[in-house]
C-alpha atoms as a PDB file:
ATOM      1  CA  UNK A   1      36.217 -36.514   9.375  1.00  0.00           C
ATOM      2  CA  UNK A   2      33.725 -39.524   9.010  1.00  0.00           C
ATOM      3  CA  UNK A   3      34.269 -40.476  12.862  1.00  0.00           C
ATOM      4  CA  UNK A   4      33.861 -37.139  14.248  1.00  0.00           C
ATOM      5  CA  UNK A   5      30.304 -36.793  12.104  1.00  0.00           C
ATOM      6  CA  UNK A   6      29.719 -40.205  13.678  1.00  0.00           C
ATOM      7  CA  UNK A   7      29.883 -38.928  17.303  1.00  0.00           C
ATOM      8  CA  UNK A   8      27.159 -36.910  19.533  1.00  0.00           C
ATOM      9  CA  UNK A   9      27.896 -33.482  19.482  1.00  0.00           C
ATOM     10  CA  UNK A  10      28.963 -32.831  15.708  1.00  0.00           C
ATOM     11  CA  UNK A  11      25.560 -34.997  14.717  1.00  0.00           C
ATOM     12  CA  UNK A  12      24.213 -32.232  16.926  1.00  0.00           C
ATOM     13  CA  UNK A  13      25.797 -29.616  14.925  1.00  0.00           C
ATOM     14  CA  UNK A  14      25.308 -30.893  11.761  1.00  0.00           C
ATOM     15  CA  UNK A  15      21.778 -31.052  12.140  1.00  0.00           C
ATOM     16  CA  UNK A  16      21.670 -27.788  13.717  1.00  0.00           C
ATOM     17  CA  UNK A  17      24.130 -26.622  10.511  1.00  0.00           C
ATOM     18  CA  UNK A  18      21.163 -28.106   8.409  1.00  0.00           C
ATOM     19  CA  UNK A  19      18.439 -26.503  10.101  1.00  0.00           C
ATOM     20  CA  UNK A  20      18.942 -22.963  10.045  1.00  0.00           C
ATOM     21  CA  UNK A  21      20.200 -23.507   5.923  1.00  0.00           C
ATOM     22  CA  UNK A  22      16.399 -25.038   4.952  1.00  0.00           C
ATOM     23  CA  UNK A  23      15.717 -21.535   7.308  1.00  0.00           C
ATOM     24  CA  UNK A  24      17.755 -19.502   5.607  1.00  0.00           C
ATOM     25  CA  UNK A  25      16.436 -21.130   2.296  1.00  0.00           C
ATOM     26  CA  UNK A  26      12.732 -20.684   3.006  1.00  0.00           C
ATOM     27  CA  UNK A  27      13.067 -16.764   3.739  1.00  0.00           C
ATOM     28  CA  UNK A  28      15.380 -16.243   0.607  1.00  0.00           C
ATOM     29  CA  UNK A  29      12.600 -18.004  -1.297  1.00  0.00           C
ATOM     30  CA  UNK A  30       9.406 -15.850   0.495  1.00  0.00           C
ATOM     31  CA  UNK A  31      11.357 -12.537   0.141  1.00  0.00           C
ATOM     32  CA  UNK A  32      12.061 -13.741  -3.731  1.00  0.00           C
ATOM     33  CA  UNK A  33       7.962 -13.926  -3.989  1.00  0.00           C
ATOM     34  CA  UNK A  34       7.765 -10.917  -2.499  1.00  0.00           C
ATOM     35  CA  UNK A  35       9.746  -8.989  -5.181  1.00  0.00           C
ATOM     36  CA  UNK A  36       8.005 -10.652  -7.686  1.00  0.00           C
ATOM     37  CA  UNK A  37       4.304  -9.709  -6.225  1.00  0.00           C
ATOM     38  CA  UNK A  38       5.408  -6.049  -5.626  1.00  0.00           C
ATOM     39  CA  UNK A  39       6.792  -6.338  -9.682  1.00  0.00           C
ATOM     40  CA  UNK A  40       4.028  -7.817 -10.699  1.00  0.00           C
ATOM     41  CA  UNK A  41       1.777  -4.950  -8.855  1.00  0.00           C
ATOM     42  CA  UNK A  42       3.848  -2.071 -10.401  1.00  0.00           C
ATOM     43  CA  UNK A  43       3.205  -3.114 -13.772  1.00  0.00           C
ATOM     44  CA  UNK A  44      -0.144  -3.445 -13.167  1.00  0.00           C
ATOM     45  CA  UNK A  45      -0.470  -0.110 -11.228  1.00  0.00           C
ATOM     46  CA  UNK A  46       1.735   1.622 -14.149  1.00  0.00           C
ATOM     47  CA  UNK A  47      -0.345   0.020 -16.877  1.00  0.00           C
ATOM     48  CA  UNK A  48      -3.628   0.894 -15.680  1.00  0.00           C
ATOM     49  CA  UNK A  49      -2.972   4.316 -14.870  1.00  0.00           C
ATOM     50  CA  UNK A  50      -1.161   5.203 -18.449  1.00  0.00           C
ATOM     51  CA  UNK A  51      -4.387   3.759 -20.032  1.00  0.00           C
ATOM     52  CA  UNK A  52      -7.047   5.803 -21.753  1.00  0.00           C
ATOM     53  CA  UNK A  53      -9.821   7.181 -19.398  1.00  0.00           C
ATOM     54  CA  UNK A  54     -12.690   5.630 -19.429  1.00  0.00           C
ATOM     55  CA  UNK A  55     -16.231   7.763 -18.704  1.00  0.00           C
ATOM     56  CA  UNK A  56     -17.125   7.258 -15.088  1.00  0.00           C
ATOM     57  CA  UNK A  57     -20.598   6.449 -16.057  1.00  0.00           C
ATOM     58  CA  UNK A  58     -19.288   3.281 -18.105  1.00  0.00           C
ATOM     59  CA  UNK A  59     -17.700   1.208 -14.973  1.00  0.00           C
ATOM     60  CA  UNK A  60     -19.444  -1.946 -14.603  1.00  0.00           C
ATOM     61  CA  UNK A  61     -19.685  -4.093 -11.333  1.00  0.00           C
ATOM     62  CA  UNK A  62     -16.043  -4.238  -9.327  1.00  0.00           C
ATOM     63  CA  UNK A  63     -13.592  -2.490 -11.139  1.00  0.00           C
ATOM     64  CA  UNK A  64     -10.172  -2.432 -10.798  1.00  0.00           C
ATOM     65  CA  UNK A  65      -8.071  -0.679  -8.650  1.00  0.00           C
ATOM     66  CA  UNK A  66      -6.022   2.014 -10.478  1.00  0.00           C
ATOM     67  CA  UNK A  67      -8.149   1.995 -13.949  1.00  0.00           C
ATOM     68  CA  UNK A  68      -8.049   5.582 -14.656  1.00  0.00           C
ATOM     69  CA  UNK A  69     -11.618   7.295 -15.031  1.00  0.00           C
ATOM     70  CA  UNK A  70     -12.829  10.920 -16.170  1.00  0.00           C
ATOM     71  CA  UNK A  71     -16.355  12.417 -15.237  1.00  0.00           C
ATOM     72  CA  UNK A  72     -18.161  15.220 -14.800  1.00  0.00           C
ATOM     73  CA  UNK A  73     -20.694  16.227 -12.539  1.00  0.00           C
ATOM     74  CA  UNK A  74     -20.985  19.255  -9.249  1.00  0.00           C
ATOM     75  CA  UNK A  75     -19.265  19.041  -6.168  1.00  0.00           C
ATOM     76  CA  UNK A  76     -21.854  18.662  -3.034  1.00  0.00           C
ATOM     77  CA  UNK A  77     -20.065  21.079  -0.419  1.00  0.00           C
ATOM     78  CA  UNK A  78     -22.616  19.467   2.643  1.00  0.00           C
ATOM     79  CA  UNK A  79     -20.821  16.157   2.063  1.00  0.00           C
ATOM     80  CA  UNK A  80     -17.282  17.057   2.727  1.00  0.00           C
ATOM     81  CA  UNK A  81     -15.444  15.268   5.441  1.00  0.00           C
ATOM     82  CA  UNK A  82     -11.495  14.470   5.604  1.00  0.00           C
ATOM     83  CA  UNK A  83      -9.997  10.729   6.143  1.00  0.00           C
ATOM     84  CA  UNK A  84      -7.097  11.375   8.910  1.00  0.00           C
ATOM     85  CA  UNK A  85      -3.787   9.435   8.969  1.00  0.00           C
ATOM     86  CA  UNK A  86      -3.146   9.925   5.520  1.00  0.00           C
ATOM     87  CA  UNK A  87       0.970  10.652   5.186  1.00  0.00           C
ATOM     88  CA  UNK A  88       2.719  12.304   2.184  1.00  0.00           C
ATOM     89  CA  UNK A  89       5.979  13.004   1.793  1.00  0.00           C
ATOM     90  CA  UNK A  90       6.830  12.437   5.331  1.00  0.00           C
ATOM     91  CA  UNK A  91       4.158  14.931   6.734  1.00  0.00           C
ATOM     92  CA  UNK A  92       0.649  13.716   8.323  1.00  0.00           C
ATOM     93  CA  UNK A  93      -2.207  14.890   6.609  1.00  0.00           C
ATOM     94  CA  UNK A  94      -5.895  13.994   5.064  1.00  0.00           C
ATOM     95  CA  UNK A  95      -7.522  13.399   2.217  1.00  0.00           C
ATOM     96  CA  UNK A  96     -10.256  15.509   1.491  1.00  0.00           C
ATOM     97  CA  UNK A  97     -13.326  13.538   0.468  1.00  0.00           C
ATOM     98  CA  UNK A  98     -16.419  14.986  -1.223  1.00  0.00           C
ATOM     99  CA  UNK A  99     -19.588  14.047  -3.497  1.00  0.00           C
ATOM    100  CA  UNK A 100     -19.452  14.926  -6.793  1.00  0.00           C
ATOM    101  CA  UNK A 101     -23.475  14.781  -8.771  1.00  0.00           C
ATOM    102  CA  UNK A 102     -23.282  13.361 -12.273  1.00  0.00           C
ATOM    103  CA  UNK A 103     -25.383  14.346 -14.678  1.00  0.00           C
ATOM    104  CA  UNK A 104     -27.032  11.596 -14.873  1.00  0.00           C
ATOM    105  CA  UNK A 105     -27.975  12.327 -10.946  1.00  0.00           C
ATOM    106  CA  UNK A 106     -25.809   9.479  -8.962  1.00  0.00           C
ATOM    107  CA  UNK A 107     -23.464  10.253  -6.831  1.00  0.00           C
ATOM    108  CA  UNK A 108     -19.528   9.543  -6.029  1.00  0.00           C
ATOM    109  CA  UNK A 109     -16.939   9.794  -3.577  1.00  0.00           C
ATOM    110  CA  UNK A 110     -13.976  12.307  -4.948  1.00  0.00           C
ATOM    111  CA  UNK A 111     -10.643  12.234  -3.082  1.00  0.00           C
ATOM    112  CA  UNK A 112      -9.798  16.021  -4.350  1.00  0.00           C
ATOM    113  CA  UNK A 113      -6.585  15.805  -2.971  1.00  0.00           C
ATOM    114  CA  UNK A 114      -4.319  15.784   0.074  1.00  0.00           C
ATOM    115  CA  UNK A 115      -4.303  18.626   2.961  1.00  0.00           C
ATOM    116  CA  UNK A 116      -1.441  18.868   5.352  1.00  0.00           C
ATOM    117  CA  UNK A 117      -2.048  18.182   9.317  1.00  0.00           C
ATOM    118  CA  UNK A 118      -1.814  21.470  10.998  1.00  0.00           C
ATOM    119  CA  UNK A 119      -2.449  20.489  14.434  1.00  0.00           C
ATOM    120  CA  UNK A 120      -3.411  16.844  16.069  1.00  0.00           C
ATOM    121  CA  UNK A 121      -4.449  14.211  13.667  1.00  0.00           C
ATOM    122  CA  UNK A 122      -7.928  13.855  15.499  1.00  0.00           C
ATOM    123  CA  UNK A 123      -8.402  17.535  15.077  1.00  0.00           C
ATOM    124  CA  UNK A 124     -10.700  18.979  12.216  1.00  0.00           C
ATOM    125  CA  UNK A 125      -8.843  20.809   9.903  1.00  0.00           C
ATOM    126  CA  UNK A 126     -10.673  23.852   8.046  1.00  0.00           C
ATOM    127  CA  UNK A 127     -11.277  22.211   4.613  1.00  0.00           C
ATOM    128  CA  UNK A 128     -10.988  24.387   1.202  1.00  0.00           C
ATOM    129  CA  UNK A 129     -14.253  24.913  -0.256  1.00  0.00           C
ATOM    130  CA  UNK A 130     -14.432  22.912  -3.430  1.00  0.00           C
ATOM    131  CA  UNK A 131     -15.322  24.585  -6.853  1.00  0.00           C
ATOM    132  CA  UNK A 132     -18.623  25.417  -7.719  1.00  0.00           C
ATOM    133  CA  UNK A 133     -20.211  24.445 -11.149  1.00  0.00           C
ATOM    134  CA  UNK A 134     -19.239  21.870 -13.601  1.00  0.00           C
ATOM    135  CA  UNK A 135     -16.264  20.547 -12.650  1.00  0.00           C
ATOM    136  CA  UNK A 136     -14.171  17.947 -15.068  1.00  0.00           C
ATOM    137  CA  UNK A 137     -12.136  15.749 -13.212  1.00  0.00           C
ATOM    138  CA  UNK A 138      -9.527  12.563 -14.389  1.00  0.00           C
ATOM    139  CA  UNK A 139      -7.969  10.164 -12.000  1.00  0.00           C
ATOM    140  CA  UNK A 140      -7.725   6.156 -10.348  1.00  0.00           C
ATOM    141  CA  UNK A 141     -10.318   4.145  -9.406  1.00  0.00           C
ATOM    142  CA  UNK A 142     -10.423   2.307  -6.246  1.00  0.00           C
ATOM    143  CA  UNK A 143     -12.565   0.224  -4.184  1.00  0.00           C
ATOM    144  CA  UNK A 144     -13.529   1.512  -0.972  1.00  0.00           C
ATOM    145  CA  UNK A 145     -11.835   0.282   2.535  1.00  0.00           C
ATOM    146  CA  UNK A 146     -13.041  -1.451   5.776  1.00  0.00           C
ATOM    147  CA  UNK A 147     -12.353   0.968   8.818  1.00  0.00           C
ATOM    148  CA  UNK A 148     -11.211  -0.699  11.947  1.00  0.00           C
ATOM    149  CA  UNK A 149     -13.489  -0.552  14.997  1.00  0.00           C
ATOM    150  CA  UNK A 150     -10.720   2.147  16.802  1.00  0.00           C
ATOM    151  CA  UNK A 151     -11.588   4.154  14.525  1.00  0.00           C
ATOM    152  CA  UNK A 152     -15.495   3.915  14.101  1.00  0.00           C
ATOM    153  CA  UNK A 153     -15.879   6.467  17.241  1.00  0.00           C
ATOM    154  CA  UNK A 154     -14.422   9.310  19.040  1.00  0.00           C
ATOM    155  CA  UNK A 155     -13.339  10.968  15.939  1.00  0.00           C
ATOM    156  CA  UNK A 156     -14.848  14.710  15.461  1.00  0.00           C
ATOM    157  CA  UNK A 157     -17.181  16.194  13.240  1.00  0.00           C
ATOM    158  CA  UNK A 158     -16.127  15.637   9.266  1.00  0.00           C
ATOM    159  CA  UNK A 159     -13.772  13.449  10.020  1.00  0.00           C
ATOM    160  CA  UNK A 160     -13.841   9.704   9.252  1.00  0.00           C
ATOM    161  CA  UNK A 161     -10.733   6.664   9.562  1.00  0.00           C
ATOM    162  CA  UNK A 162     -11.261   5.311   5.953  1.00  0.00           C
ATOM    163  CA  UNK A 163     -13.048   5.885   2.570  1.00  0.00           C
ATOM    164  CA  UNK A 164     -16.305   3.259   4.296  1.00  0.00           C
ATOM    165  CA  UNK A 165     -19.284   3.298   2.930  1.00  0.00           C
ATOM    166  CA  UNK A 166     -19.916   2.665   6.806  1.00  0.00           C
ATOM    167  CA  UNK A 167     -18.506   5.763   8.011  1.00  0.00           C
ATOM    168  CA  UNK A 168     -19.377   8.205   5.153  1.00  0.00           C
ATOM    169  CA  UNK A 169     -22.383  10.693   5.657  1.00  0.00           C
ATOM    170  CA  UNK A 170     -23.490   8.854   2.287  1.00  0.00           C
ATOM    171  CA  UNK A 171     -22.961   5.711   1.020  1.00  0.00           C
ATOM    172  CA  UNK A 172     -23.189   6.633  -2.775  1.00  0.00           C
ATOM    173  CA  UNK A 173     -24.198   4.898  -6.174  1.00  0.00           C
ATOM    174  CA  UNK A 174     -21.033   3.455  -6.705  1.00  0.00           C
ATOM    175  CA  UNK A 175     -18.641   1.117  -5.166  1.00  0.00           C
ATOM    176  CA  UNK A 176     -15.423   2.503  -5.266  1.00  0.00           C
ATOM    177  CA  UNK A 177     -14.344   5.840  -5.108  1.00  0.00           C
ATOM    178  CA  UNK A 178     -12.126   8.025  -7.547  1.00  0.00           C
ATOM    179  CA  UNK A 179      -9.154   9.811  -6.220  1.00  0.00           C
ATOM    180  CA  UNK A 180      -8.504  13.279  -8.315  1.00  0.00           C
ATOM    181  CA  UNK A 181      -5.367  13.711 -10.231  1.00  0.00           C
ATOM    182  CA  UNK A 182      -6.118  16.215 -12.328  1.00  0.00           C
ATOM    183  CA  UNK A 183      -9.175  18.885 -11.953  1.00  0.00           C
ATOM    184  CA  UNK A 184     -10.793  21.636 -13.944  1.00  0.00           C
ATOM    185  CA  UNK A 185     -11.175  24.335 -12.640  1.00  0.00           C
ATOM    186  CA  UNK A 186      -8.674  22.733  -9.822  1.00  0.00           C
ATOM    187  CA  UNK A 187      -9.317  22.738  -6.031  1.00  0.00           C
ATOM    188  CA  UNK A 188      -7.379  25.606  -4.670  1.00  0.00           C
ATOM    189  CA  UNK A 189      -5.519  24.793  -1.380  1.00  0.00           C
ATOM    190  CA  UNK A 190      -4.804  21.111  -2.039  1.00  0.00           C
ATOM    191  CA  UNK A 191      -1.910  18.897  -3.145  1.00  0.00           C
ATOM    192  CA  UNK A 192      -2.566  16.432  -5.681  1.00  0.00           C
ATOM    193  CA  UNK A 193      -2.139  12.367  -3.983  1.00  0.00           C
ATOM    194  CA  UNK A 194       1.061  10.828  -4.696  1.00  0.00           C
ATOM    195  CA  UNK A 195       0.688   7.481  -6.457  1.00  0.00           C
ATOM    196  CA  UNK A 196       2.396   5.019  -4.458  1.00  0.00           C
ATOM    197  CA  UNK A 197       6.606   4.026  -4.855  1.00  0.00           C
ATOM    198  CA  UNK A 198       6.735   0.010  -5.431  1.00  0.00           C
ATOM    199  CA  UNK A 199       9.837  -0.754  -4.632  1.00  0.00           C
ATOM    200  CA  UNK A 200      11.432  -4.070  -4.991  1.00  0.00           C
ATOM    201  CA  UNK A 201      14.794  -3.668  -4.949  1.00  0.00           C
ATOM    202  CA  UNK A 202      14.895  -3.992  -0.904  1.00  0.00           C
ATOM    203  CA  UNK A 203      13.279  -7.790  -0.934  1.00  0.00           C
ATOM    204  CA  UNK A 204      16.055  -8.937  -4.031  1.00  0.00           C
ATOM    205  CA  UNK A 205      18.516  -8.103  -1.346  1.00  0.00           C
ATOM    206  CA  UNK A 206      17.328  -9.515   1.364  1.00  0.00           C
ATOM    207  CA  UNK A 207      16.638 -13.070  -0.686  1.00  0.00           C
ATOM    208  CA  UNK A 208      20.248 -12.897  -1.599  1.00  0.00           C
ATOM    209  CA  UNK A 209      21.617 -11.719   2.226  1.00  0.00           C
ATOM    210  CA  UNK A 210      19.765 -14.822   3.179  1.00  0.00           C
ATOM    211  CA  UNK A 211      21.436 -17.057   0.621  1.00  0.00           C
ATOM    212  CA  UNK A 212      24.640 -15.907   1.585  1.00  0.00           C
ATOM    213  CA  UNK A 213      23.886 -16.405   5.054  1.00  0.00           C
ATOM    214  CA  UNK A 214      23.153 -19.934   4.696  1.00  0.00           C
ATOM    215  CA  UNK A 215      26.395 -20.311   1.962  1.00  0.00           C
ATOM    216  CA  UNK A 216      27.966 -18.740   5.651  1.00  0.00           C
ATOM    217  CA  UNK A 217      26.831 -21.777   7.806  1.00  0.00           C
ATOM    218  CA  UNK A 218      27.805 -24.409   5.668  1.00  0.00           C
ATOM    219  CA  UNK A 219      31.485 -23.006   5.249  1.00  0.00           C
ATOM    220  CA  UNK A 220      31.802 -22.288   8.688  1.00  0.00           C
ATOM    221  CA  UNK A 221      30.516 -26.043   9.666  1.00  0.00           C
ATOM    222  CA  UNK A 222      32.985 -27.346   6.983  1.00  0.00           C
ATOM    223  CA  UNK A 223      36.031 -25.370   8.382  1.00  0.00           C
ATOM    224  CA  UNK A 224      35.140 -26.642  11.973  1.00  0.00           C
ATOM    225  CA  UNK A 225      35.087 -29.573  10.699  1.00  0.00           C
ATOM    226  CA  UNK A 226      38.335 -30.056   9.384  1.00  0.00           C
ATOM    227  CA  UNK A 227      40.259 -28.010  11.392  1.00  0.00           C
ATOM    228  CA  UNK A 228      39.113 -30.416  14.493  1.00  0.00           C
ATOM    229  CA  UNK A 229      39.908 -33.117  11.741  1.00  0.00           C
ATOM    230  CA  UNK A 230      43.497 -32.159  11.912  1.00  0.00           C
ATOM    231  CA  UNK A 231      43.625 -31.552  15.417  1.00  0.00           C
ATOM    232  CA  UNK A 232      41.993 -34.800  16.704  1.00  0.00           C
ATOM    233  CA  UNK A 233      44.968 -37.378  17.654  1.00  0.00           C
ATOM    234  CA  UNK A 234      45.867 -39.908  14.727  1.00  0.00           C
END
């Protein structure tokens, strides 16, 4: 077997053999990371949203995504618009965004909730009239997007492509934005947001499909190996 690693075309192999293992190495180890990130963000996401509310009014410079917050204020009906491309449960939709006055008099975005896409995604749906008076609202906090250039034009009235300062008829007084999941009284005619699935179940496999694909190549490069061992004249 020593020769026939000696000559041309097995060398060939061999390094070829060797190649596509350190390949089949490096994505076992990236989809490994990945698992762990996505773990690491589900605790995180779980942890922070089982936490105690804090008041609104308390958040201090960037906070974190998914801190769950309580306030009170008014909803501002003139400032409603919808954020399009917004899927739930395998159905296109919107969030519906809209200002809600503290009492202190600044301003934030609301995400009251999700409304189903009756007709193209780039057409306006009618938008349920959020309730009037004090309104008591608990939910996540979350720091606004960036919307793409696509989708800075050609959209219609009261509709935007992300929760953007940029975009929004307002910018607000704070910098993130607080998506509703619960509401008293609630807003009639919309479905509370799903918090997001973090599943990492689907990257373990992979990382250990890709281990056994390169425990593959170097049995198959073995058995080649001796089996044209035997073969080879003596």
């Amino acid at each position: 077997m020593l020769a026939l690693l000696k000559t041309r075309r097995w060398l060939g192999f061999t390094t070829l053999v060797l190649v596509a293992i350190a390949a089949f190495g490096i994505l076992s180890n990236w989809q490994w990371h990945r698992a762990e990130e996505k773990a690491t963000q589900r605790a995180a996401l779980e942890l922070a949203a089982a936490g105690s509310p804090i008041e609104l009014t308390t958040l201090a410079g960037a906070t974190a995504d998914w801190q769950s917050v309580e306030a009170v204020g008014t909803y501002d009906p003139n400032t409603q618009v919808v954020v399009r491309q917004r899927p739930q449960d395998g159905r296109n939709g919107f969030w519906v965004l809209t200002q809600l006055e503290l009492a202190d008099g600044r301003v934030v975005w609301v995400v009251r909730g999700w409304l189903p896409a009756s007709a193209s995604a780039t057409t306006s749906p009618e938008i349920p009239t959020a309730p009037t008076g004090a309104v008591s609202v608990i939910g996540t906090w979350h720091q606004f997007e960036k919307v793409d250039d696509a989708a800075r034009v050609g959209l219609p009235v009261q509709m935007v492509g992300a929760v953007d300062p940029e975009v929004l008829p307002e910018p607000g007084d704070f910098t993130g934005y607080l998506r509703v999941s619960a509401s008293t009284p609630p807003s009639p005619g919309l479905t509370v947001i799903s918090r997001p699935q973090i599943d990492d179940s689907m990257n373990l496999s992979y990382a250990g499909q890709w281990l056994l694909f390169a425990g593959v190549a170097l049995v198959g490069w073995f058995f080649f190996l001796r089996r044209e061992a035997k073969e080879a004249p003596v």
